[in-house]
Protein backbone atom coordinates (compact mmCIF):
# COMPACT_ATOMS: atom_id res chain seq x y z
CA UNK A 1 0.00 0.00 0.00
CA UNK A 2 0.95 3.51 -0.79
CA UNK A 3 -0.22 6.67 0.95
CA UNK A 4 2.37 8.88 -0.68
CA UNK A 5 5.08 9.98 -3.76
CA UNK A 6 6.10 13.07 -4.43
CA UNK A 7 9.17 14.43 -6.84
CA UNK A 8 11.39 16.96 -6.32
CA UNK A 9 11.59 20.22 -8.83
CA UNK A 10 13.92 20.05 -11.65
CA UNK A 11 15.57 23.52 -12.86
CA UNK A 12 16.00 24.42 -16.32
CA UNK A 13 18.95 22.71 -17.92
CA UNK A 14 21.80 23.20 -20.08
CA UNK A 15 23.06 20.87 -22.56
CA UNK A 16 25.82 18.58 -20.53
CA UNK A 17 24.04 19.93 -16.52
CA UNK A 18 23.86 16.86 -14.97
CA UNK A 19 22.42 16.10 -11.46
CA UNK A 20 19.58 14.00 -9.39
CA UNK A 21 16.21 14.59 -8.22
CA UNK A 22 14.34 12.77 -5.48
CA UNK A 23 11.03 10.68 -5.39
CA UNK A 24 9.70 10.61 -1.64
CA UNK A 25 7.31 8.21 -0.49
CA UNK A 26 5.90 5.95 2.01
CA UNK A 27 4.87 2.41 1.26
CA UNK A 28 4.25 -0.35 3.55
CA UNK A 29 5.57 -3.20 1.21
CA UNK A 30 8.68 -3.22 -1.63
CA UNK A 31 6.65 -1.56 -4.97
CA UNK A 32 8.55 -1.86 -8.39
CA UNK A 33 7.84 1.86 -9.98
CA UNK A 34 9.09 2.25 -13.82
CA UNK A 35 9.99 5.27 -15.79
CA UNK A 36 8.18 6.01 -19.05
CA UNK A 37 9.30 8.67 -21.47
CA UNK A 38 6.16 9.59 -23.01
CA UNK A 39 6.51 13.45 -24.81
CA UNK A 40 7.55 12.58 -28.64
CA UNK A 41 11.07 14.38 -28.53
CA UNK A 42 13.58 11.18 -27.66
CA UNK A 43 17.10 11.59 -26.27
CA UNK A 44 17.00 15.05 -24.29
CA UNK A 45 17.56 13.35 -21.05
CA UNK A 46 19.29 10.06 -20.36
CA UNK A 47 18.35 8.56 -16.81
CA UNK A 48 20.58 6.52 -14.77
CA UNK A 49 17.73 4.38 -14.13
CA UNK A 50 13.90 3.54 -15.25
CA UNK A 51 12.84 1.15 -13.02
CA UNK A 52 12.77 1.42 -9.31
CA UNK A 53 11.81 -0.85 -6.13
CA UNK A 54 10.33 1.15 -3.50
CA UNK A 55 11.56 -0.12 -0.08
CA UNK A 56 9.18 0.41 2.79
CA UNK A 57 12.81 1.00 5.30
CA UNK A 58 13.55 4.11 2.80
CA UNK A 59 11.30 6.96 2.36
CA UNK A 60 13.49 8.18 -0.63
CA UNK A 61 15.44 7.49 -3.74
CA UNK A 62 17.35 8.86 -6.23
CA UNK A 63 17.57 8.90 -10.02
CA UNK A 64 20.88 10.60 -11.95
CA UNK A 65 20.32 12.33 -14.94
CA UNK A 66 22.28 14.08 -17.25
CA UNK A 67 20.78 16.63 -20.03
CA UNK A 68 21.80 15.60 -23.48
CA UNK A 69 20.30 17.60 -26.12
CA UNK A 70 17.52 20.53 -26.22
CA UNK A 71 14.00 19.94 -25.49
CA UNK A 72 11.43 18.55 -23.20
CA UNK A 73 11.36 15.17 -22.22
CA UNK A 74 8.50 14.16 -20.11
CA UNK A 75 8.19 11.20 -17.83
CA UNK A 76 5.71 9.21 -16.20
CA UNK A 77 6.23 7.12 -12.99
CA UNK A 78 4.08 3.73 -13.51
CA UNK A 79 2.92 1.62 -10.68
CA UNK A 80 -0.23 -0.35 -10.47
CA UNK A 81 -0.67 1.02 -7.00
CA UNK A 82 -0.63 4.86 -7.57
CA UNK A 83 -1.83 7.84 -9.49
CA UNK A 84 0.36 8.28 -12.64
CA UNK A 85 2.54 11.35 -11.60
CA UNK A 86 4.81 13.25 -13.95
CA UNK A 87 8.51 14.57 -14.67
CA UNK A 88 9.55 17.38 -16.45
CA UNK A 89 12.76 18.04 -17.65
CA UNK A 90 13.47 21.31 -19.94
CA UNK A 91 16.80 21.67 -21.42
CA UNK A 92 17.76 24.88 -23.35
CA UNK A 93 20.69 25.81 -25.66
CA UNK A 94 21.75 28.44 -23.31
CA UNK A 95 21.37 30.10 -20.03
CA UNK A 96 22.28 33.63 -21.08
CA UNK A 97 19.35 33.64 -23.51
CA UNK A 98 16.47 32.04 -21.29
CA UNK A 99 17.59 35.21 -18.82
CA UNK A 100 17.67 37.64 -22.17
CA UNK A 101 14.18 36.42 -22.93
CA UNK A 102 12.70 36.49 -19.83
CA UNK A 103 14.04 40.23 -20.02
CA UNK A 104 12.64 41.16 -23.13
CA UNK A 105 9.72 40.00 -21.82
CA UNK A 106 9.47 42.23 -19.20
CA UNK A 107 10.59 45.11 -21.13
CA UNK A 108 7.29 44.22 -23.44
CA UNK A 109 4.94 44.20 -20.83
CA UNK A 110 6.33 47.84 -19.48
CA UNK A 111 6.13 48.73 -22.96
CA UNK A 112 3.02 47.42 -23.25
CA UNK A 113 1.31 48.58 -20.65
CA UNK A 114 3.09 51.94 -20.23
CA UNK A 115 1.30 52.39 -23.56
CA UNK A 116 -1.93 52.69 -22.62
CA UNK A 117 -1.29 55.80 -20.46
CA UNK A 118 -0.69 59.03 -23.15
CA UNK A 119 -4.51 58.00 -24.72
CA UNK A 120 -5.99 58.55 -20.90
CA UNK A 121 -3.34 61.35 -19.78
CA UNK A 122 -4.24 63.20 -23.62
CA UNK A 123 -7.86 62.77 -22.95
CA UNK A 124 -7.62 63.59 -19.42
CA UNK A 125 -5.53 66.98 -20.49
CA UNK A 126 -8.10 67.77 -23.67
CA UNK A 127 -11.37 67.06 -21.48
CA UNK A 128 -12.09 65.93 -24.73
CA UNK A 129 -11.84 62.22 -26.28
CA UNK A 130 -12.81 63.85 -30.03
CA UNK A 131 -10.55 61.97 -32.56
CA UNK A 132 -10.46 58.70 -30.56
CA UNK A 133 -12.49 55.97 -32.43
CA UNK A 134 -15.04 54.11 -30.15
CA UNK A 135 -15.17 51.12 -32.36
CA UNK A 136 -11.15 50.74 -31.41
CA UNK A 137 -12.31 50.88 -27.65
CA UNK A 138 -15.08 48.43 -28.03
CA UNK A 139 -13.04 46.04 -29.57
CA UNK A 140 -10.41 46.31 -27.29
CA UNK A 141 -12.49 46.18 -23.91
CA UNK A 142 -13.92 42.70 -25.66
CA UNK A 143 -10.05 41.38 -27.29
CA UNK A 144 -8.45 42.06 -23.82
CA UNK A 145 -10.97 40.68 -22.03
CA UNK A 146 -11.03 37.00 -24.35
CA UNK A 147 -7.14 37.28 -24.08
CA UNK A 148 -6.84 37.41 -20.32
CA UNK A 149 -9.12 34.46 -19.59
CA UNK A 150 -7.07 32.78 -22.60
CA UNK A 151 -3.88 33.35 -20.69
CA UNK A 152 -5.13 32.72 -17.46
CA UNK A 153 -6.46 29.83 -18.05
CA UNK A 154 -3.25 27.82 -19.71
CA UNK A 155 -0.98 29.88 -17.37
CA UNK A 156 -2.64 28.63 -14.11
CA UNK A 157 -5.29 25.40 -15.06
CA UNK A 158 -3.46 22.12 -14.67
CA UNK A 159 -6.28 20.31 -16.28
CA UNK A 160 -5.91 23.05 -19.53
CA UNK A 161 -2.26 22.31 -19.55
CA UNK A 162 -2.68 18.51 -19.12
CA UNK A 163 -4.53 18.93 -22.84
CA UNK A 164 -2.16 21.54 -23.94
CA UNK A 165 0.76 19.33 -23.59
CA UNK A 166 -0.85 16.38 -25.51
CA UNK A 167 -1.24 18.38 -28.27
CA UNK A 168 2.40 19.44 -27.91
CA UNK A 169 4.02 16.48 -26.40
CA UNK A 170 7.66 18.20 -25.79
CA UNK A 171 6.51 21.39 -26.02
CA UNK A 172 6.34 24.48 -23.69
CA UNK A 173 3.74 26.55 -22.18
CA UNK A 174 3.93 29.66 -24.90
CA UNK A 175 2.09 31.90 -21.99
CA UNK A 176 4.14 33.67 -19.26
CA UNK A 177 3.70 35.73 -15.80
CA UNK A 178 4.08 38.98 -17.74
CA UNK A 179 1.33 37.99 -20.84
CA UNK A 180 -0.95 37.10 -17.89
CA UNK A 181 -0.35 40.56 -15.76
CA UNK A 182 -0.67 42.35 -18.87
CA UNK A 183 -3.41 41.32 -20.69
CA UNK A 184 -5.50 42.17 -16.75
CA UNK A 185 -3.82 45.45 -16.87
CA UNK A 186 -5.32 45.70 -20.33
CA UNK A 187 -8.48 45.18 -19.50
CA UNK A 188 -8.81 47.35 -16.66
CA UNK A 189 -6.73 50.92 -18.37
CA UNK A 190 -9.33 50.36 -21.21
CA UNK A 191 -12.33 50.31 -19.40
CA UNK A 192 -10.72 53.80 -17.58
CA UNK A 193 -10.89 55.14 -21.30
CA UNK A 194 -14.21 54.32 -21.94
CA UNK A 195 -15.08 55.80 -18.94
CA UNK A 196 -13.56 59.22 -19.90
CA UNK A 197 -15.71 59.13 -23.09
CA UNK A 198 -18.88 59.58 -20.41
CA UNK A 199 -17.09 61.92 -18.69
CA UNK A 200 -15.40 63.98 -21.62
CA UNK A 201 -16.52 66.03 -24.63
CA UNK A 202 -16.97 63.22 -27.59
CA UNK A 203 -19.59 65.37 -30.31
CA UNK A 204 -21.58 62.83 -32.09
CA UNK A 205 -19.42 59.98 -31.27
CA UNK A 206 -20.96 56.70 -31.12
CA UNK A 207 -19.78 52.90 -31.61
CA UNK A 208 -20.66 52.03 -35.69
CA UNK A 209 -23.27 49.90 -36.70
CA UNK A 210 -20.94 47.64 -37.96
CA UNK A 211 -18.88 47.56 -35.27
CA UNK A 212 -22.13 46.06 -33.20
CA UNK A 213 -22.48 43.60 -36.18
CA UNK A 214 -19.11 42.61 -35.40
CA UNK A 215 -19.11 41.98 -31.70
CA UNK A 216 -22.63 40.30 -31.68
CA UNK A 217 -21.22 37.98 -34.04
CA UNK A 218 -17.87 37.53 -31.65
CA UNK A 219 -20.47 36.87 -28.95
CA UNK A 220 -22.45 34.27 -30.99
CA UNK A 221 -19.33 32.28 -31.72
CA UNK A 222 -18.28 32.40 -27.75
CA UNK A 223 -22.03 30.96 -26.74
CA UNK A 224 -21.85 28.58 -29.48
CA UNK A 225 -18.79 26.75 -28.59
CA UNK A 226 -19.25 27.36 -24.66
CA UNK A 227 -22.51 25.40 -25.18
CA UNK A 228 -20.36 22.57 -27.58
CA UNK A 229 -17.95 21.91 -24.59
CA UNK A 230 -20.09 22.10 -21.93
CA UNK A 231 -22.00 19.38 -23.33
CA UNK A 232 -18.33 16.90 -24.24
CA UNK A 233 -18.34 17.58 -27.78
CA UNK A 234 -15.40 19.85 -27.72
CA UNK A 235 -12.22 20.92 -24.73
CA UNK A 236 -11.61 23.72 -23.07
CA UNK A 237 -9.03 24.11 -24.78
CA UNK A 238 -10.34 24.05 -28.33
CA UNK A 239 -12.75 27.04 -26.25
CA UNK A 240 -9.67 28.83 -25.06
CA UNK A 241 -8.64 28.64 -28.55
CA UNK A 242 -11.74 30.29 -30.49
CA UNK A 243 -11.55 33.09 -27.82
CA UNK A 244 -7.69 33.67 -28.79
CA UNK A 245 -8.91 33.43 -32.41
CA UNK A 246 -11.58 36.04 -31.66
CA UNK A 247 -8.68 38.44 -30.01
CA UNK A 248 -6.59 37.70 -33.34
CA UNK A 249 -9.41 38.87 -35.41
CA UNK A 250 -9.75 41.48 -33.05
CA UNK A 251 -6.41 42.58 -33.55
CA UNK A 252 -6.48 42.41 -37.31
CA UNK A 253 -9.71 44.77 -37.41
CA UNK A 254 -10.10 46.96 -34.01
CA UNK A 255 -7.20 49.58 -35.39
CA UNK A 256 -8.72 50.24 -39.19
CA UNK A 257 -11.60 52.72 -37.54
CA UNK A 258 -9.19 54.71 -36.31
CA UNK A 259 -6.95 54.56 -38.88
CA UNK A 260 -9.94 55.11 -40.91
CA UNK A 261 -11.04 58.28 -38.78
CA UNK A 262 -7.92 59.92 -39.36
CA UNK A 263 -7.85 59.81 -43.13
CA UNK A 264 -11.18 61.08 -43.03
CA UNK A 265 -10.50 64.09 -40.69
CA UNK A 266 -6.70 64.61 -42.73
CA UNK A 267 -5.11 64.49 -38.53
CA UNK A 268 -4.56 62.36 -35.80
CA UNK A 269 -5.89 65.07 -32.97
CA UNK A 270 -7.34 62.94 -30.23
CA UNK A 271 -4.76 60.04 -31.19
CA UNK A 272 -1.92 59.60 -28.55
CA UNK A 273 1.17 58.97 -30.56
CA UNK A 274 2.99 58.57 -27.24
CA UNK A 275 0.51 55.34 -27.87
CA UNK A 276 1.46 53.81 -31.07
CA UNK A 277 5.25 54.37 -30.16
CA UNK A 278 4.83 52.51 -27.13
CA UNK A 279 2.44 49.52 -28.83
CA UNK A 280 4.85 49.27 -31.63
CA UNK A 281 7.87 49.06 -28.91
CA UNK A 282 5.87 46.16 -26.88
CA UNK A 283 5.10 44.38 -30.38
CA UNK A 284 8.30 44.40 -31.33
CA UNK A 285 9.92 43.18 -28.34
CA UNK A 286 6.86 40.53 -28.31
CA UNK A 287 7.91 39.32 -31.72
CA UNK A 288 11.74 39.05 -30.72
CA UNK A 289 10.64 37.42 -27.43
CA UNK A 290 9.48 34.36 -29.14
CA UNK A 291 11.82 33.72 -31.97
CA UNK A 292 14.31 33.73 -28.68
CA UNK A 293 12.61 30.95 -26.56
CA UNK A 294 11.76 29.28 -29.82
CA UNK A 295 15.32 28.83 -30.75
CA UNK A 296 16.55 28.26 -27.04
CA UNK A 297 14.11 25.52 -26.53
CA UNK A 298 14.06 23.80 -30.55
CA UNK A 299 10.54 24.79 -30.34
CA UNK A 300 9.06 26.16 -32.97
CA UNK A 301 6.02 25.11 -32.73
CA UNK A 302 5.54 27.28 -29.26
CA UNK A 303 5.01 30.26 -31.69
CA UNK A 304 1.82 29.19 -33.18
CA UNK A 305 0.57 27.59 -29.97
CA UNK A 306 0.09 30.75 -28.98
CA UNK A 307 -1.44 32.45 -32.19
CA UNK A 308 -3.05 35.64 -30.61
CA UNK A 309 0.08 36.48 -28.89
CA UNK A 310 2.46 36.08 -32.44
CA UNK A 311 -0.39 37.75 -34.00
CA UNK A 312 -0.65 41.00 -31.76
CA UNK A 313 2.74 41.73 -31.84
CA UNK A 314 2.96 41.52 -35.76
CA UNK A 315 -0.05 43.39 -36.61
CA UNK A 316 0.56 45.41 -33.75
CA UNK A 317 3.82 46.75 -35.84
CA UNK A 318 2.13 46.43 -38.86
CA UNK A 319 -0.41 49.38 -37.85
CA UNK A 320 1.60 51.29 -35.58
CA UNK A 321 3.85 51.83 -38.90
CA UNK A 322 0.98 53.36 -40.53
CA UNK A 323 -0.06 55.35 -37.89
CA UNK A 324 3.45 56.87 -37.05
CA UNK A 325 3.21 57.36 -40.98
CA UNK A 326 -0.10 59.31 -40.74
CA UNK A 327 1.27 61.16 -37.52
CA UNK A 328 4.55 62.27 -38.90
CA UNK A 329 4.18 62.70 -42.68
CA UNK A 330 0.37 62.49 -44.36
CA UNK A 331 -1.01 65.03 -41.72
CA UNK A 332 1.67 66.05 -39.80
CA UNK A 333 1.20 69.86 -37.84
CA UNK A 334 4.25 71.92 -37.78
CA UNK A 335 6.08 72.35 -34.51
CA UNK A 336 4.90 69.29 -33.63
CA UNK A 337 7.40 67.59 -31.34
CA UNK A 338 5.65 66.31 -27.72
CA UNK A 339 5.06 62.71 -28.36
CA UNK A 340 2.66 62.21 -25.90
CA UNK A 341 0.31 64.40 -27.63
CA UNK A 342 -1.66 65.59 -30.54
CA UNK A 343 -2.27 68.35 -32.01
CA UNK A 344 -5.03 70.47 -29.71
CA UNK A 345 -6.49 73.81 -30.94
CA UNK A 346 -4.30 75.46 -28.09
CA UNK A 347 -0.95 74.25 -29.79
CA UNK A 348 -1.92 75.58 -33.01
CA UNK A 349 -2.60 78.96 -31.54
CA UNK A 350 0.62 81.68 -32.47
CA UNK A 351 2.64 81.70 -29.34
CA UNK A 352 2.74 85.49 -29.17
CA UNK A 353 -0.63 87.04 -30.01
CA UNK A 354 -1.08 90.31 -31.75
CA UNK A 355 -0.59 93.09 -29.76
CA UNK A 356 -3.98 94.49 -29.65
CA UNK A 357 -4.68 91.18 -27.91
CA UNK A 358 -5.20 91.09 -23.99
CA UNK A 359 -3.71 88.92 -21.70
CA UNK A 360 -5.35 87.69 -18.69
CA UNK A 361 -3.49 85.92 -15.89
């Protein structure tokens, strides 16, 4: 009988770390335990051993191991007497770049979420959100709001990861501390913005027709497949999945309006550029982020497990391109230069006024 077994944590590795980790127990009769590699990627790890007798004198054991090649090599411990429990061993290419990317991760997410600041500061400064779309805010409250129970969910479910890592036997969780904080953060600057459009002067500003068109149909999907895996016929994962599909769409449509808007009105007024900067900053790093753990880890597959997060950061940069290109060049305002700022009618005023003109203090 067994009451009991437990493993010890195993660091990341380095091609040729070698070391042991410990299986604690408590059984009341010698048990013969095995090892079973069962993730698809073969010779990352070489054990000393794979099969075990549990000794009811001992309470411990250990197995050697030595990291040969990069991956992740996943283990089961067998008995006919226990719960199947699970090893993981990750081994990377270098240690220098799993710090760099956990870096540029960080840098992303203050990037990120330093970004959504200028927009609230500008309208907060204008008393005025005229020239900010409100189909970009709708879709963002909604994208944000998919993409944090998306990363929630695989950062912090076992039972979501347990599926994940079928799929992607050898694989990696693609979603990190920093995706999870930020996408939270997200949600909760953006609803401040939509606040300030209660609060502020917005003229005849109103979410489109189409824009409602768009999110009911977002919201059909969602109910759709909620009611598909509630009732067995699909995961939670493959649900997951449709809502980070819905944030990639998101993604790819939420920016024309406002891109839109500004053609229309020939300026950006009302558009933070201290904004786009900042987005295109976070997408970039994004972008680099991945390519880095993808090569450190010989996974490139981890790049399109986690499609919404590849796609945000490339049509992040895609847009912010056109926006700076909009900002600086199609309707640029001379004198121009804060960055945190549009255009207001108080900038383009002369700085010294004719002379027949009064000043009041």
């Amino acid at each position: 009988k067994m009451s009991y077994l437990r493993t010890s944590l195993i660091p990341t590795l380095v091609i040729g770390d070698d070391g042991n980790f410990t299986i604690s127990y408590n059984v009341s009769a010698p048990l013969l335990i095995g090892l079973s590699l069962i993730s698809s990627k073969t010779n990352v790890v070489h054990l000393d051993t794979t099969n075990l007798t549990l000794l009811p004198t001992l309470h411990s054991v250990l197995v050697g191991y030595f990291a040969k090649n990069v991956g992740s090599a996943i283990y089961s411990i067998n008995s006919s007497c226990l719960v199947t429990e699970y090893i993981d061993f990750t081994v990377v290419r270098s240690s220098f770049l799993e710090i760099f990317s956990n870096v540029i991760g960080w840098l992303y997410f203050i990037a990120w979420s330093i970004s959504f600041y200028p927009q609230v500061f500008l309208n907060f400064y204008r008393r005025s959100v005229v020239g900010l779309n409100f189909d970009f805010l709708a879709y963002n409250i909604i994208g944000f709001t998919f993409y944090a129970i998306f990363n929630s969910s695989l950062f912090w479910s076992s039972d979501i990861q347990t599926v994940y890592f079928s799929q992607h036997p050898g694989g990696i969780n693609p979603v990190k501390l920093n995706d999870v904080i930020f996408a939270f953060h997200a949600v909760l600057v953006t609803f401040i913005t939509i606040l300030q459009c209660f609060c502020f002067k917005r003229e005849k500003q109103k979410v489109s027709y189409t824009a409602v068109i768009f999110i009911c149909g977002f919201f059909l999907t969602v109910v759709v497949t909620g009611i598909v895996t509630l009732i067995g016929i699909s995961s939670w994962l493959i649900f997951l999945y449709v809502l980070s599909y819905i944030k990639l769409v998101i993604t790819l449509i939420k920016y024309v309006p406002q891109a839109y808007m500004n053609f229309k009105r020939k300026s950006t007024d009302g558009w933070s550029i201290g904004n786009v900067l900042l987005d295109f900053t976070g997408g970039f790093l994004s972008i680099c982020q991945m390519f880095v753990i993808s090569y450190n880890n010989d996974d490139w597959g981890s790049i399109f497990g986690d499609p919404t997060k590849f796609g945000l950061g490339l049509f992040s940069v895609l847009f912010d391109t056109l926006f700076v290109i909009q900002h600086y060049v199609l309707y640029r305002v001379a004198g121009r230069t804060c960055v945190f700022s549009s255009a207001t009618d108080k900038e383009k005023e002369p700085l010294i006024k004719q002379a027949n003109t009064s000043v009041n203090f």
